[in-house]
Protein backbone atom coordinates (compact mmCIF):
# COMPACT_ATOMS: atom_id res chain seq x y z
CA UNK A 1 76.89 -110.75 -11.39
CA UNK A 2 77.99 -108.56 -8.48
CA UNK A 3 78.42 -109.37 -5.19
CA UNK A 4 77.43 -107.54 -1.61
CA UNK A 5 81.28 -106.38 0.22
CA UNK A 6 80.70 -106.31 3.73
CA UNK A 7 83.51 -106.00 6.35
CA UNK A 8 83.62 -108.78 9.19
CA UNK A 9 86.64 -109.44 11.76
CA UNK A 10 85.34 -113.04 12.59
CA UNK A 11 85.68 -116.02 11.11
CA UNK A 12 88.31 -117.24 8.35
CA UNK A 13 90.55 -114.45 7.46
CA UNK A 14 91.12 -115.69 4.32
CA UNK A 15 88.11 -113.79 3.47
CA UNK A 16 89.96 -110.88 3.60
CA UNK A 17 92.53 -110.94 1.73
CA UNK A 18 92.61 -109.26 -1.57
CA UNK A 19 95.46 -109.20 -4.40
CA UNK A 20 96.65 -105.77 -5.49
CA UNK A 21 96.95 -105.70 -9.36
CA UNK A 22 97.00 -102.94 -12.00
CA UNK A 23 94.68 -101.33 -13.36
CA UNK A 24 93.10 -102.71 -16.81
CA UNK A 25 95.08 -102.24 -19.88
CA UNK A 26 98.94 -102.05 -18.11
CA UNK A 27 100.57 -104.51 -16.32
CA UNK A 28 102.60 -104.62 -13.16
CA UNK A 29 105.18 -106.65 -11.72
CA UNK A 30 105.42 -108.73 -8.66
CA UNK A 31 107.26 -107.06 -5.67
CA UNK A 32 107.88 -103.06 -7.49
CA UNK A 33 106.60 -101.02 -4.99
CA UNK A 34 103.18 -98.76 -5.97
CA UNK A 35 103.74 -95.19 -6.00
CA UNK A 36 101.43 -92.45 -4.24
CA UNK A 37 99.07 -91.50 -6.83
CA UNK A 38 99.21 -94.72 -9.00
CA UNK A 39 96.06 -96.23 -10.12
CA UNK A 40 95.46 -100.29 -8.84
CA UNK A 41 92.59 -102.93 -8.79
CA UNK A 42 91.92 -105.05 -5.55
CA UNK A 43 90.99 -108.14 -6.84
CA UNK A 44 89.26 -110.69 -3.55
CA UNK A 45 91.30 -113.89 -3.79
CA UNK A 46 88.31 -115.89 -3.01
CA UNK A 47 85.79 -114.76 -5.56
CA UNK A 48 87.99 -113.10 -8.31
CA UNK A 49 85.65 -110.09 -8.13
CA UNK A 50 87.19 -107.27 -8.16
CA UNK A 51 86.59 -104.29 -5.72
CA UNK A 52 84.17 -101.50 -7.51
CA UNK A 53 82.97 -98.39 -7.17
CA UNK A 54 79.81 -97.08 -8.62
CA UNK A 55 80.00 -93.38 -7.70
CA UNK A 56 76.46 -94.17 -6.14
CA UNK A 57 76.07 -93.13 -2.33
CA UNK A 58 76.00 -96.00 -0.25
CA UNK A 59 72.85 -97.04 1.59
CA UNK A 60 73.82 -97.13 5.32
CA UNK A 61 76.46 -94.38 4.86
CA UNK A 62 74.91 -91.41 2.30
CA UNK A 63 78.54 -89.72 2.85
CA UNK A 64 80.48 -92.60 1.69
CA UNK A 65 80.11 -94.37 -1.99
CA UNK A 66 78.74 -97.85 -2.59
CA UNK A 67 81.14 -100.33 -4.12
CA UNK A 68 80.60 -103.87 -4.84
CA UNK A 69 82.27 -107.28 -5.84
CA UNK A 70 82.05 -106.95 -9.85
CA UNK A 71 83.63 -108.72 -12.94
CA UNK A 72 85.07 -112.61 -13.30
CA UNK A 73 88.73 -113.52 -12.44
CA UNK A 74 89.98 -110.00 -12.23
CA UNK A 75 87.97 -108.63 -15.61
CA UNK A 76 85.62 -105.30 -14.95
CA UNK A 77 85.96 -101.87 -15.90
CA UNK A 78 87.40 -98.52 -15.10
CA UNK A 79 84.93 -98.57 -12.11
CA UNK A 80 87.07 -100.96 -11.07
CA UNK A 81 89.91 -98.22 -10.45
CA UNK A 82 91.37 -96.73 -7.43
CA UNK A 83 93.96 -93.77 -6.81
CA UNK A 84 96.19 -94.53 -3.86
């Protein structure tokens, strides 16, 4: 199922931390650098959700777009996507 992403600065920042990985159907490899206009995953190291968009506004902020925790160890769709 998915999973509610919220943003807090206390507590164990190990919560934060999120592993960069490319987007579904290529592959990357460890330390190359990620160009300007690339497409990436974030993928949360504690859950293995990755970080998704569903082009939905978001309820507290109608200007920005909802995303969610979605997918098992790093598996989800092209909502899954994001442009740097």
């Amino acid at each position: 199922g998915q999973q509610v992403v919220t943003l807090d600065t206390r507590g164990d920042q190990s919560k934060f931390m999120w592993q960069i990985q490319a987007a579904h159907n290529n592959t990357c490899t460890t330390g190359e650098k990620i160009k300007c206009g690339e497409i990436i995953r974030l993928t949360h190291v504690g859950t293995g959700k990755n970080l998704h968009s569903h082009g939905l506004p978001a309820p507290l902020t109608r200007r920005n777009t909802e995303v969610s925790g979605f997918g098992n160890d790093g598996e989800g769709d092209t909502g899954d996507h994001w442009k740097l």
